[in-house]
N, C-alpha and C. Protein backbone atom coordinates (compact mmCIF):
# COMPACT_ATOMS: atom_id res chain seq x y z
N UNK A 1 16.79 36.82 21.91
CA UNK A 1 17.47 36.22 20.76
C UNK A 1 17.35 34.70 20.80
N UNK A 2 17.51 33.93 22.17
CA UNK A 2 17.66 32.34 22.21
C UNK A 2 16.01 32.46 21.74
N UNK A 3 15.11 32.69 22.12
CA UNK A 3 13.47 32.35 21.93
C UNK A 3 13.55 32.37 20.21
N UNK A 4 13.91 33.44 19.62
CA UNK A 4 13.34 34.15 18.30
C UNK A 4 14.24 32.53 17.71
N UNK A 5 15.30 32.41 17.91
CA UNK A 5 16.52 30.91 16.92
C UNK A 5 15.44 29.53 17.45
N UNK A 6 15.49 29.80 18.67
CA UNK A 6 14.49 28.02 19.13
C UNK A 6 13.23 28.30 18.42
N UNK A 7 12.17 29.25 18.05
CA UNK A 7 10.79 29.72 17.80
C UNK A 7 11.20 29.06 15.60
N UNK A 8 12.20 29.80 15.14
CA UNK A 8 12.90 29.79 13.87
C UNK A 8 13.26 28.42 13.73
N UNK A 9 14.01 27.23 14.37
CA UNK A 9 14.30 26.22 14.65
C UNK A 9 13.17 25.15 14.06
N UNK A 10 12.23 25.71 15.17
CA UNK A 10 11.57 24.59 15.32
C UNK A 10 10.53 24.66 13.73
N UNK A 11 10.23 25.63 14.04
CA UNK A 11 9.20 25.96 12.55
C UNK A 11 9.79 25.09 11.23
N UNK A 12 11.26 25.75 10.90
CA UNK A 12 11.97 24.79 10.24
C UNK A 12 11.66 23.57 10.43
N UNK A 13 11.77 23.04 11.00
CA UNK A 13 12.12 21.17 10.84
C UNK A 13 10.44 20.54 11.28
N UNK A 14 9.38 21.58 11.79
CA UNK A 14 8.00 21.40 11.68
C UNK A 14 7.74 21.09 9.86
N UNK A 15 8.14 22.14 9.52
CA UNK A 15 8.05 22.48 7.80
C UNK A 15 8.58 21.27 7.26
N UNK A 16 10.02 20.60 7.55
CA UNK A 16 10.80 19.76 7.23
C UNK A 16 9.67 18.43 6.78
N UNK A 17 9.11 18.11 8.53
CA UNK A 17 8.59 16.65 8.83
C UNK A 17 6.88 16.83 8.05
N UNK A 18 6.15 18.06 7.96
CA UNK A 18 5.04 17.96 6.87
C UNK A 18 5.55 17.51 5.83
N UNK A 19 6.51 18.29 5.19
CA UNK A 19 6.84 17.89 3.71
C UNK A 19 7.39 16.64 3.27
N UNK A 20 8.07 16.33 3.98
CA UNK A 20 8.80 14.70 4.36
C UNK A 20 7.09 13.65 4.55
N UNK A 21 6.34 13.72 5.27
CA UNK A 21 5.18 13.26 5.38
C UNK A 21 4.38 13.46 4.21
N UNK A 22 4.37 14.30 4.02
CA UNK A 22 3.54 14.42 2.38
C UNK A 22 4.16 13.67 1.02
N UNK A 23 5.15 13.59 0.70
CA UNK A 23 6.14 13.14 -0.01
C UNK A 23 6.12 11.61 0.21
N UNK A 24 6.04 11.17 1.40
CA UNK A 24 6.16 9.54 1.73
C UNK A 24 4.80 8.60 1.73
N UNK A 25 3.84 9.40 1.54
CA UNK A 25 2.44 8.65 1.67
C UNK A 25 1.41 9.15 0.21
N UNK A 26 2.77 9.80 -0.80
CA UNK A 26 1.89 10.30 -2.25
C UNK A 26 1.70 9.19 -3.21
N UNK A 27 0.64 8.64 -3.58
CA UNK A 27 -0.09 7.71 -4.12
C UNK A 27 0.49 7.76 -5.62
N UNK A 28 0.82 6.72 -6.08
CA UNK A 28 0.93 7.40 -7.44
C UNK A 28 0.15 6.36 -8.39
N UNK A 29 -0.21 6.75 -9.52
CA UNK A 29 -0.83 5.96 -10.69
C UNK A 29 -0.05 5.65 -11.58
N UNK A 30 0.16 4.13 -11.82
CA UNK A 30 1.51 3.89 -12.61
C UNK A 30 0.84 3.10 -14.11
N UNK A 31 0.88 3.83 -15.49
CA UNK A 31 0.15 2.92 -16.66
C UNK A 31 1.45 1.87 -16.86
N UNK A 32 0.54 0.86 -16.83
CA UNK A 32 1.26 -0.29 -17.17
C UNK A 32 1.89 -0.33 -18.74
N UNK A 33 3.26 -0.47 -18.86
CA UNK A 33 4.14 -1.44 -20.01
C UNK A 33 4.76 1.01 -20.13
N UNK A 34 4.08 1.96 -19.75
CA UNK A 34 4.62 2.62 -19.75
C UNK A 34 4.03 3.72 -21.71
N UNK A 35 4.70 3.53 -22.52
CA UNK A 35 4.32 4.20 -23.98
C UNK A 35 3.56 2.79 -24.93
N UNK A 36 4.24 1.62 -24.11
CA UNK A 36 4.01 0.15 -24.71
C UNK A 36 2.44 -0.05 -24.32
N UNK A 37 2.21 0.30 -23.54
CA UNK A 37 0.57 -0.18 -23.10
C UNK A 37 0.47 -1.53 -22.66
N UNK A 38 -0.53 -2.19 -23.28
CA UNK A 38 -0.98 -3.49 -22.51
C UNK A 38 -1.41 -4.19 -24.17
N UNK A 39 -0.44 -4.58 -24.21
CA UNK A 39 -0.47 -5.70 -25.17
C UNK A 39 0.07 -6.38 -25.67
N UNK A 40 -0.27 -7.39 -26.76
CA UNK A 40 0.78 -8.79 -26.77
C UNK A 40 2.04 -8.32 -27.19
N UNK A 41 3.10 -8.62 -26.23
CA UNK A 41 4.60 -8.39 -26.36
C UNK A 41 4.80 -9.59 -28.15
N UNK A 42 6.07 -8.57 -29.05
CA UNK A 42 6.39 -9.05 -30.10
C UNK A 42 7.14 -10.64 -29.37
N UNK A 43 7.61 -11.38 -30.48
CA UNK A 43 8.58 -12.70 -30.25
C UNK A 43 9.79 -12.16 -29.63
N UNK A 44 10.12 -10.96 -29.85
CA UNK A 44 11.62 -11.14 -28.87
C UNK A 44 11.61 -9.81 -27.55
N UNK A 45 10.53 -9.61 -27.43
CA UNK A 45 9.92 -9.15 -26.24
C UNK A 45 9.54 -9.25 -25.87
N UNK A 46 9.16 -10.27 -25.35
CA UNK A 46 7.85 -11.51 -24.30
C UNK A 46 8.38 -10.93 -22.86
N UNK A 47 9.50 -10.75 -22.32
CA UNK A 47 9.49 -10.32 -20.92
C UNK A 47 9.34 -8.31 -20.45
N UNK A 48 8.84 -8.18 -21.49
CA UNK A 48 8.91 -6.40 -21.58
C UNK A 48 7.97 -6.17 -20.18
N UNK A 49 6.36 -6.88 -19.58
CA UNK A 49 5.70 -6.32 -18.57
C UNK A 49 7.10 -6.78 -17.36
N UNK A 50 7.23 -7.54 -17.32
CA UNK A 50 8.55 -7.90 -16.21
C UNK A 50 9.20 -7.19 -15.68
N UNK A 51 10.05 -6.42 -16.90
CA UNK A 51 11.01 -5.64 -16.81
C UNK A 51 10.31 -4.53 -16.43
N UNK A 52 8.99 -4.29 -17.13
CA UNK A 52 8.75 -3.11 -16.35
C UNK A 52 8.27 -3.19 -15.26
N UNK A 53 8.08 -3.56 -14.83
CA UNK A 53 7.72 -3.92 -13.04
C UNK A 53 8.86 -4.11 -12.54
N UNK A 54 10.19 -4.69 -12.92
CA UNK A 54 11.12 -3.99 -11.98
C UNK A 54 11.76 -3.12 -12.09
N UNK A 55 11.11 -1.78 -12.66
CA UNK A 55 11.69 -0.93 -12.96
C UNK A 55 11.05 0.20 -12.02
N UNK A 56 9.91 -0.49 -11.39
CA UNK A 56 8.84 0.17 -10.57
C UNK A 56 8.88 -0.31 -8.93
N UNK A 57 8.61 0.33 -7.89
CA UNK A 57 8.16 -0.11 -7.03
C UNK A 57 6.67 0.56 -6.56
N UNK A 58 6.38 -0.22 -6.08
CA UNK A 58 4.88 -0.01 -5.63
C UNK A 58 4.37 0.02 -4.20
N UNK A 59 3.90 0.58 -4.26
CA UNK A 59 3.43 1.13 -2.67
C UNK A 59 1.43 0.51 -2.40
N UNK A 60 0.85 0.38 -1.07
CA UNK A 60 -0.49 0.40 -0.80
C UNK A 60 -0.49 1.35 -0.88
N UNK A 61 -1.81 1.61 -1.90
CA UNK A 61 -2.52 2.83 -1.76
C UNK A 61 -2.42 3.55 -3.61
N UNK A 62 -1.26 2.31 -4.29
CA UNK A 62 -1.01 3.22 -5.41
C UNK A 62 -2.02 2.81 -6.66
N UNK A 63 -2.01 2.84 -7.37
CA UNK A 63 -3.15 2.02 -8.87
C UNK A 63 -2.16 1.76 -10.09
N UNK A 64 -2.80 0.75 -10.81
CA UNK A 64 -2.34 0.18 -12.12
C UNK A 64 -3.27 0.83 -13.20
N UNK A 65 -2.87 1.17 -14.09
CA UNK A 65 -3.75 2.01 -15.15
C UNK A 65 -3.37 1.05 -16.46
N UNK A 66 -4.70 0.04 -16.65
CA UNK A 66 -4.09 -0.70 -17.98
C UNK A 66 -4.72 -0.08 -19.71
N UNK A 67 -4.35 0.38 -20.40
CA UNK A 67 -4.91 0.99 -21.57
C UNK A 67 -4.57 -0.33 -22.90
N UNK A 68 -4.94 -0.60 -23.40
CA UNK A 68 -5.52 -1.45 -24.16
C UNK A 68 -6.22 -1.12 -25.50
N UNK A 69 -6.25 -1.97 -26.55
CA UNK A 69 -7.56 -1.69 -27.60
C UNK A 69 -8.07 -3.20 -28.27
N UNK A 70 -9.05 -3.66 -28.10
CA UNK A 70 -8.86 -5.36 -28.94
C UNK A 70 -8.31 -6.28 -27.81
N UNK A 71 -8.81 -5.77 -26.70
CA UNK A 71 -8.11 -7.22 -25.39
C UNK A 71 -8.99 -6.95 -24.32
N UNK A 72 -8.38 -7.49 -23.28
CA UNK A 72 -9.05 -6.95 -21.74
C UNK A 72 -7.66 -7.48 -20.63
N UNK A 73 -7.86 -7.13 -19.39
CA UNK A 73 -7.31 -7.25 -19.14
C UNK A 73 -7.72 -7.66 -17.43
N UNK A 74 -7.10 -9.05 -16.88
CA UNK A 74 -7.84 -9.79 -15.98
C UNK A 74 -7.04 -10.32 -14.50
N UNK A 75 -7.09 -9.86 -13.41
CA UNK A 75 -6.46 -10.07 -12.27
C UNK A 75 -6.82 -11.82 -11.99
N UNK A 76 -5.82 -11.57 -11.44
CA UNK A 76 -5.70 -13.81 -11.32
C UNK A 76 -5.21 -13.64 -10.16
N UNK A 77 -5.48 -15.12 -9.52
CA UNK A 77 -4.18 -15.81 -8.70
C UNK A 77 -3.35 -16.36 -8.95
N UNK A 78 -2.32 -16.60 -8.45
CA UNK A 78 -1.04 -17.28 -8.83
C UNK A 78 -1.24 -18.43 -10.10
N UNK A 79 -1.92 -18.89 -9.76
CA UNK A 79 -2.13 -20.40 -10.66
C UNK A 79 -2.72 -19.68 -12.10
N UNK A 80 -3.33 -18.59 -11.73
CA UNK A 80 -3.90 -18.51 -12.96
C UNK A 80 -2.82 -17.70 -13.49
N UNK A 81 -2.08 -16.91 -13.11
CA UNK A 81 -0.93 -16.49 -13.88
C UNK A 81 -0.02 -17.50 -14.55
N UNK A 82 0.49 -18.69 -13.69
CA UNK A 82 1.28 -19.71 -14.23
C UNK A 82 0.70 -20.18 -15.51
N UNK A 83 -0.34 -20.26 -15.44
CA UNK A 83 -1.17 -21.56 -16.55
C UNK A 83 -2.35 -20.15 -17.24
N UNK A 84 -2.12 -19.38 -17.58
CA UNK A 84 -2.77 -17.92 -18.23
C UNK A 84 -4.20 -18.84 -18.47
N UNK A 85 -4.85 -18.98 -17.15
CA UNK A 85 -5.95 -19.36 -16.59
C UNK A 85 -6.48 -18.00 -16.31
N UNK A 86 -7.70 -17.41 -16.84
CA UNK A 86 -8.31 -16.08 -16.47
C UNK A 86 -9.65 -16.89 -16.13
N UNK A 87 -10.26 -18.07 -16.09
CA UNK A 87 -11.31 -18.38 -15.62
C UNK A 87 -12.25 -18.56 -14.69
N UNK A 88 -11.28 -17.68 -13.50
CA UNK A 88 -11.64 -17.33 -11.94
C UNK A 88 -11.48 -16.38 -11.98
N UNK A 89 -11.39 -14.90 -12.32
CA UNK A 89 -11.04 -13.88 -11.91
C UNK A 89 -10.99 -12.85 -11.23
N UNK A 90 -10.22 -12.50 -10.14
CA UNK A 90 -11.02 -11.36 -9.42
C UNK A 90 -11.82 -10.16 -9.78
N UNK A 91 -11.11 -9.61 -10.88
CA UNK A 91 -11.67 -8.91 -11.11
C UNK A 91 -10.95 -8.33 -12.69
N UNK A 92 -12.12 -8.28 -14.02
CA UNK A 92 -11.39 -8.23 -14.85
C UNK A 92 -12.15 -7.10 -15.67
N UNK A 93 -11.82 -6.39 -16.92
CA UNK A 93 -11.93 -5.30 -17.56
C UNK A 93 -11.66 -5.23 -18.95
N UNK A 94 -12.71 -4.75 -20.18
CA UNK A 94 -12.99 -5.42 -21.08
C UNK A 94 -12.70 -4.24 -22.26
N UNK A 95 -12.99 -3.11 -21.65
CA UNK A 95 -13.30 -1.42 -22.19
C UNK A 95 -12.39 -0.58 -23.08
N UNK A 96 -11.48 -1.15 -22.94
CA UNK A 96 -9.98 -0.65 -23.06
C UNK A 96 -9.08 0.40 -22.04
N UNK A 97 -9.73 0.68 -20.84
CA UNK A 97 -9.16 0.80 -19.79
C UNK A 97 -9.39 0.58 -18.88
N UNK A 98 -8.41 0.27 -17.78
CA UNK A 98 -9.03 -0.90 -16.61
C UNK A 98 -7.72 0.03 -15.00
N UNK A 99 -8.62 0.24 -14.03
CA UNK A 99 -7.71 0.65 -12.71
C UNK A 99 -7.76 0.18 -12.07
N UNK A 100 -6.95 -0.60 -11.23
CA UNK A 100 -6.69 -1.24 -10.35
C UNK A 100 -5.95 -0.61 -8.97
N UNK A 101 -6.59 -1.05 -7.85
CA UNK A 101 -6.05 0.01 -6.82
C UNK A 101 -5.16 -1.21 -5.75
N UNK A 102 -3.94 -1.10 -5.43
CA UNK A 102 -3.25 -2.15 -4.94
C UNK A 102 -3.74 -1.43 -3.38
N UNK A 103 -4.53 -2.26 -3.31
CA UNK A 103 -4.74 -2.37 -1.72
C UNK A 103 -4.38 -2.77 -0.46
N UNK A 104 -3.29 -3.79 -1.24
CA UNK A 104 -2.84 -4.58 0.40
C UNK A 104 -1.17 -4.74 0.07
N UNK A 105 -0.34 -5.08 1.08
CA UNK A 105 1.26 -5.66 0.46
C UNK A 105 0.66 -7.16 0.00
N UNK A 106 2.39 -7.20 -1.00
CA UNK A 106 1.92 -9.09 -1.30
C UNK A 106 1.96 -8.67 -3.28
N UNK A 107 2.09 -10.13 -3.91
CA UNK A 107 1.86 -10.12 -4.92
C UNK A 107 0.33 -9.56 -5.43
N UNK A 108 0.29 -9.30 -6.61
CA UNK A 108 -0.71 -9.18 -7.57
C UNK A 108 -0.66 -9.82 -8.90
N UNK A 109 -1.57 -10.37 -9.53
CA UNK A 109 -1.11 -11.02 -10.61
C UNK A 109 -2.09 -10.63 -11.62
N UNK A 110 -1.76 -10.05 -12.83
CA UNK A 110 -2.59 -9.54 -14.12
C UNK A 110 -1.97 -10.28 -14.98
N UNK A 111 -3.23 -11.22 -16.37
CA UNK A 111 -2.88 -11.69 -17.52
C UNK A 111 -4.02 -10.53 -18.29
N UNK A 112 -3.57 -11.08 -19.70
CA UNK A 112 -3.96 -11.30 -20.61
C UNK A 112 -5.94 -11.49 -20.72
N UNK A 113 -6.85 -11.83 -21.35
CA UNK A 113 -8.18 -12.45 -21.80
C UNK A 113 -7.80 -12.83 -22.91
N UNK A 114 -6.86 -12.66 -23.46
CA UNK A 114 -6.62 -13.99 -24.68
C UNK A 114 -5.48 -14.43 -24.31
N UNK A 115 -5.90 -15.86 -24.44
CA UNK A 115 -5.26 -17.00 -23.67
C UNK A 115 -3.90 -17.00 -24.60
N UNK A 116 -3.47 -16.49 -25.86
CA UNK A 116 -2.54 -16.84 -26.99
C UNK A 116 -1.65 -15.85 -26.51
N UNK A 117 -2.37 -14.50 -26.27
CA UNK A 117 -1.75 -13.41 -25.97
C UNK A 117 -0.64 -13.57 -24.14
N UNK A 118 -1.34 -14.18 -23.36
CA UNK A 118 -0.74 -14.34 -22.10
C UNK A 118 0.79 -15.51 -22.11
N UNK A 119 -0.05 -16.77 -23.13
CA UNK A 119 1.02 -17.77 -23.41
C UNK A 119 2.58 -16.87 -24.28
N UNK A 120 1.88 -15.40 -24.57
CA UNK A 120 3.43 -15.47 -24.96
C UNK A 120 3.88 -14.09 -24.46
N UNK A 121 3.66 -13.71 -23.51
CA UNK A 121 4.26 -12.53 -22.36
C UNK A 121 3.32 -11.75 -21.78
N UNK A 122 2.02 -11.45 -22.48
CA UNK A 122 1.27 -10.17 -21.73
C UNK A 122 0.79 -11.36 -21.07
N UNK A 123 1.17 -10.82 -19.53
CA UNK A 123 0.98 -10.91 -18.01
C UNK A 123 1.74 -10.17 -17.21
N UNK A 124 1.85 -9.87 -16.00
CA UNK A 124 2.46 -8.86 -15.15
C UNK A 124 1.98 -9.36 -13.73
N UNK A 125 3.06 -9.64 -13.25
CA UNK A 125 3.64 -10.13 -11.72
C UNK A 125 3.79 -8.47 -10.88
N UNK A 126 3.49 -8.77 -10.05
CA UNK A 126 3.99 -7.11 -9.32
C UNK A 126 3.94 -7.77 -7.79
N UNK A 127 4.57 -6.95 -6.88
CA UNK A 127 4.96 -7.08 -5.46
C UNK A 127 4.47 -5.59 -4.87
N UNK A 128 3.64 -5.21 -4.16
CA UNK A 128 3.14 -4.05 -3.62
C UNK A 128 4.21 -4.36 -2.26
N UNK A 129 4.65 -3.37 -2.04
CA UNK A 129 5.47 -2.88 -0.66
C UNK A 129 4.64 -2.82 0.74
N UNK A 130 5.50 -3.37 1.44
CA UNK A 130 4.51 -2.76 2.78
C UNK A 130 5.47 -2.14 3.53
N UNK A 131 5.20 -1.47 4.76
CA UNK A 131 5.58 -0.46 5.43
C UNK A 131 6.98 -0.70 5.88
N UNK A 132 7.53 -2.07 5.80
CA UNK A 132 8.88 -2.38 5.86
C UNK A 132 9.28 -3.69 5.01
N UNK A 133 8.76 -3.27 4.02
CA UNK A 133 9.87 -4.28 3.12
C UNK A 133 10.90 -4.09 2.21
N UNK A 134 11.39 -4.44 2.08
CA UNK A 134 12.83 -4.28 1.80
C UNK A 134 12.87 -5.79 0.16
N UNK A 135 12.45 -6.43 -0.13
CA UNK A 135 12.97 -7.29 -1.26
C UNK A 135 12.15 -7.59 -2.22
N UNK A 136 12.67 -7.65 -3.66
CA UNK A 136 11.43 -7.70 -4.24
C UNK A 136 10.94 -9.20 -4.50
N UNK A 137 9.63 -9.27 -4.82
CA UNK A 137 8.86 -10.81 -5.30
C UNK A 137 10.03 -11.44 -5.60
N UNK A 138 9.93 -12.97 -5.09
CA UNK A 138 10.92 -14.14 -5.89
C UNK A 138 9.85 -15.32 -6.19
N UNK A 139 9.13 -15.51 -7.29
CA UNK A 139 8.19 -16.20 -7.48
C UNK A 139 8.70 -17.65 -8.03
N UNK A 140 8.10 -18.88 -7.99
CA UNK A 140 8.33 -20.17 -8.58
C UNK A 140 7.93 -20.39 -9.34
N UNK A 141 7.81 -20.49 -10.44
CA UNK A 141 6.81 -21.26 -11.71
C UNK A 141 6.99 -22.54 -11.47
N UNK A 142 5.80 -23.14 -12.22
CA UNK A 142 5.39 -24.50 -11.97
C UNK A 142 6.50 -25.41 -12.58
N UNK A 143 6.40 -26.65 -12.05
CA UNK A 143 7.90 -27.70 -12.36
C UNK A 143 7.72 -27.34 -14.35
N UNK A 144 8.65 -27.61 -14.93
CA UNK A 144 8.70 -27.85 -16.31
C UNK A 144 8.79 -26.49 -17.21
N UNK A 145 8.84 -25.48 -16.46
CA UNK A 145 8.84 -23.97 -16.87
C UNK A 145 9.88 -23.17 -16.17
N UNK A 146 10.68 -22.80 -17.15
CA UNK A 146 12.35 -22.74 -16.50
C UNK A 146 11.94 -21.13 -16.39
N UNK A 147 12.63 -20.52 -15.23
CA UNK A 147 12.54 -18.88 -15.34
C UNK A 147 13.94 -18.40 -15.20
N UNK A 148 13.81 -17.21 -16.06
CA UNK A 148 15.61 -16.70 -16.06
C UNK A 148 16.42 -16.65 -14.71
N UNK A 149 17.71 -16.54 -14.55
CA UNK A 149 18.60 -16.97 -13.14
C UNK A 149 18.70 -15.11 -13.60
N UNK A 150 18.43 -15.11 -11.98
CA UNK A 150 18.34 -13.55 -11.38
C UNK A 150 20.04 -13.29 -11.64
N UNK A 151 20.28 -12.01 -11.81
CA UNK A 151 21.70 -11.18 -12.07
C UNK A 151 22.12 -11.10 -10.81
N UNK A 152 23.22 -11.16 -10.69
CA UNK A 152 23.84 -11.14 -9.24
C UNK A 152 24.15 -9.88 -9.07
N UNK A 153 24.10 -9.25 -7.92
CA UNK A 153 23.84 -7.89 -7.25
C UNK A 153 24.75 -7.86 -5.82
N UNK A 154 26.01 -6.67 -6.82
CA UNK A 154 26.86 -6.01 -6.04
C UNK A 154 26.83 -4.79 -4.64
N UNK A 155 25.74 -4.34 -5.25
CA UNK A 155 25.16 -3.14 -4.04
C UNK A 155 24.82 -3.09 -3.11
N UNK A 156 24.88 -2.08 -2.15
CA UNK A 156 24.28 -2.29 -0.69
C UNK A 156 22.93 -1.58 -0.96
N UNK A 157 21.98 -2.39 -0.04
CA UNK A 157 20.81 -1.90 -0.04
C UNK A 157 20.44 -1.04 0.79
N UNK A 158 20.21 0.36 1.13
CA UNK A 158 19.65 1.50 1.77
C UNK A 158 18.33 1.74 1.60
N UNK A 159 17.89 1.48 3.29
CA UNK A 159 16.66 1.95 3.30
C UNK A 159 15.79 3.18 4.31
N UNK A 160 15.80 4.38 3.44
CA UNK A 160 14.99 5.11 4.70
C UNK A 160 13.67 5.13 4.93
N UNK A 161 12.93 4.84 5.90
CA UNK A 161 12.17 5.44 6.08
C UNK A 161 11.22 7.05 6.65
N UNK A 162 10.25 6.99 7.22
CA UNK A 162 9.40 7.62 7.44
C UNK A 162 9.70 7.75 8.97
N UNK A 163 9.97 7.15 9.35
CA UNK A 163 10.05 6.91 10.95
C UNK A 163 11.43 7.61 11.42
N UNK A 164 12.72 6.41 10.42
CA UNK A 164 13.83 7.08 10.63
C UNK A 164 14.16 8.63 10.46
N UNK A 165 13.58 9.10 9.25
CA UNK A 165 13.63 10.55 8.69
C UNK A 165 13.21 11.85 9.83
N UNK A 166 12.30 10.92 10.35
CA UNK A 166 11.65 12.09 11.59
C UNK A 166 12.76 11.66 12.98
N UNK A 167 13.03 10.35 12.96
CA UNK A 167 14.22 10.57 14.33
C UNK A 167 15.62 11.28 13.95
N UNK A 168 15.86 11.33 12.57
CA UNK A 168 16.84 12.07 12.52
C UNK A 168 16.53 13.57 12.28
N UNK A 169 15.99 13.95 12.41
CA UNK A 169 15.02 15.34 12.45
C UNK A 169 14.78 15.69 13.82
N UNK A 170 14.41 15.12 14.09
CA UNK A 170 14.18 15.29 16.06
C UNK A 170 15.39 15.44 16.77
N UNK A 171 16.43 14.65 16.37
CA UNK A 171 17.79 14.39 16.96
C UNK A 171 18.48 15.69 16.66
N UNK A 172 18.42 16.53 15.32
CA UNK A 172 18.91 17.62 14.57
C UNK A 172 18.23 18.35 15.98
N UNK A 173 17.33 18.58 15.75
CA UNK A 173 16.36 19.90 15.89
C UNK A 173 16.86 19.75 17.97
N UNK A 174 16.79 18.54 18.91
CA UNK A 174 17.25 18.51 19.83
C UNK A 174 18.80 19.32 19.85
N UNK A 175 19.82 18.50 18.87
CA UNK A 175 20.85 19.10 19.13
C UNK A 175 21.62 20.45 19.16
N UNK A 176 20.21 21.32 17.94
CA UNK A 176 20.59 22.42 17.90
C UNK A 176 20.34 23.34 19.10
N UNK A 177 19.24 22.81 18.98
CA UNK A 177 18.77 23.94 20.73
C UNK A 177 19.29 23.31 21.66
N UNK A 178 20.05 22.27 22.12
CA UNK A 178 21.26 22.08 23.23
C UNK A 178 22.43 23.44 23.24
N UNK A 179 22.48 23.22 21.61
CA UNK A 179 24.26 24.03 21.76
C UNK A 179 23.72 25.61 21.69
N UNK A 180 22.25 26.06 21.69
CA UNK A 180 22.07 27.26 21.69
C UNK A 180 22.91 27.94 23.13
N UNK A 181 23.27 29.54 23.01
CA UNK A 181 23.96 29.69 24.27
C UNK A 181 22.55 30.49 25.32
């Protein structure tokens, strides 16, 4: 009987830590602006890519899916985001759809290819996660360009990981087969 509960035990929380592992390293493809797509935000929705990026978190390993019609759409560096400078670009896309695979932690920065269109919201700031971060992007714009004062935030922040999930799984699965008789 103790073999058949420890044999039952363990299988369980084997099953547990695949599925927990599968679940924590699933890639996902996120279309940018969401039903909005990728294009010039109206006059009183200039911060709509913003918002949707913090409405998202992002992981290495995940992609940006930009859909478009009548634009393109162009990865920058910082500077070229500030000043909707696309004239260096890493890498930009003309077609009306464009994927981008976030490869590393750290910012990413996507404008606009029309310079009219970026000056008045389509651009998108994003922060890719790395294996322990915990806060999102706090970026500076250049002197003379005021950016909204962040909302002050009551909540505690909880974070599990991948690591923790399996020591508390191990710790379970130890304690049960201790108190077996």
């Amino acid at each position: 009987m103790k073999i058949t509960k420890m044999a039952s035990l363990s299988v369980f929380f084997c099953t547990c830590f695949v599925i927990a592992t599968g679940l924590g390293n699933a890639e996902k493809v996120f279309k940018v602006g969401d039903e909005f797509g990728w294009q010039e935000p109206g006059q009183n929705s200039s911060a709509v890519y913003t918002q949707w990026a913090s409405r998202n978190r992002f992981h290495v390993g995940d992609s940006l899916s930009f859909e478009y019609k009548n634009d393109s759409v162009i990865e920058v560096d910082k500077w070229g985001y500030y000043h909707c400078d696309g004239s260096k670009p890493t890498v930009a896309f003309n077609n009306g759809h464009g994927v981008f695979k976030l490869d590393r932690p750290g910012p990413f920065y996507y404008i606009s290819g029309t310079p009219d269109h970026c000056m008045r919201g389509q651009r998108l700031l994003i922060e890719v996660m790395g294996l322990h971060h915990h806060s999102p992007l706090t970026a500076t714009p250049p002197a003379g360009q005021l950016a909204p004062s962040p909302q002050p935030s009551s909540g505690v922040f909880a974070s599990v990981t991948l690591g923790s999930l399996s020591t508390l799984l191990m710790g379970t699965l130890i304690a049960l087969l201790w108190s077996l008789p």
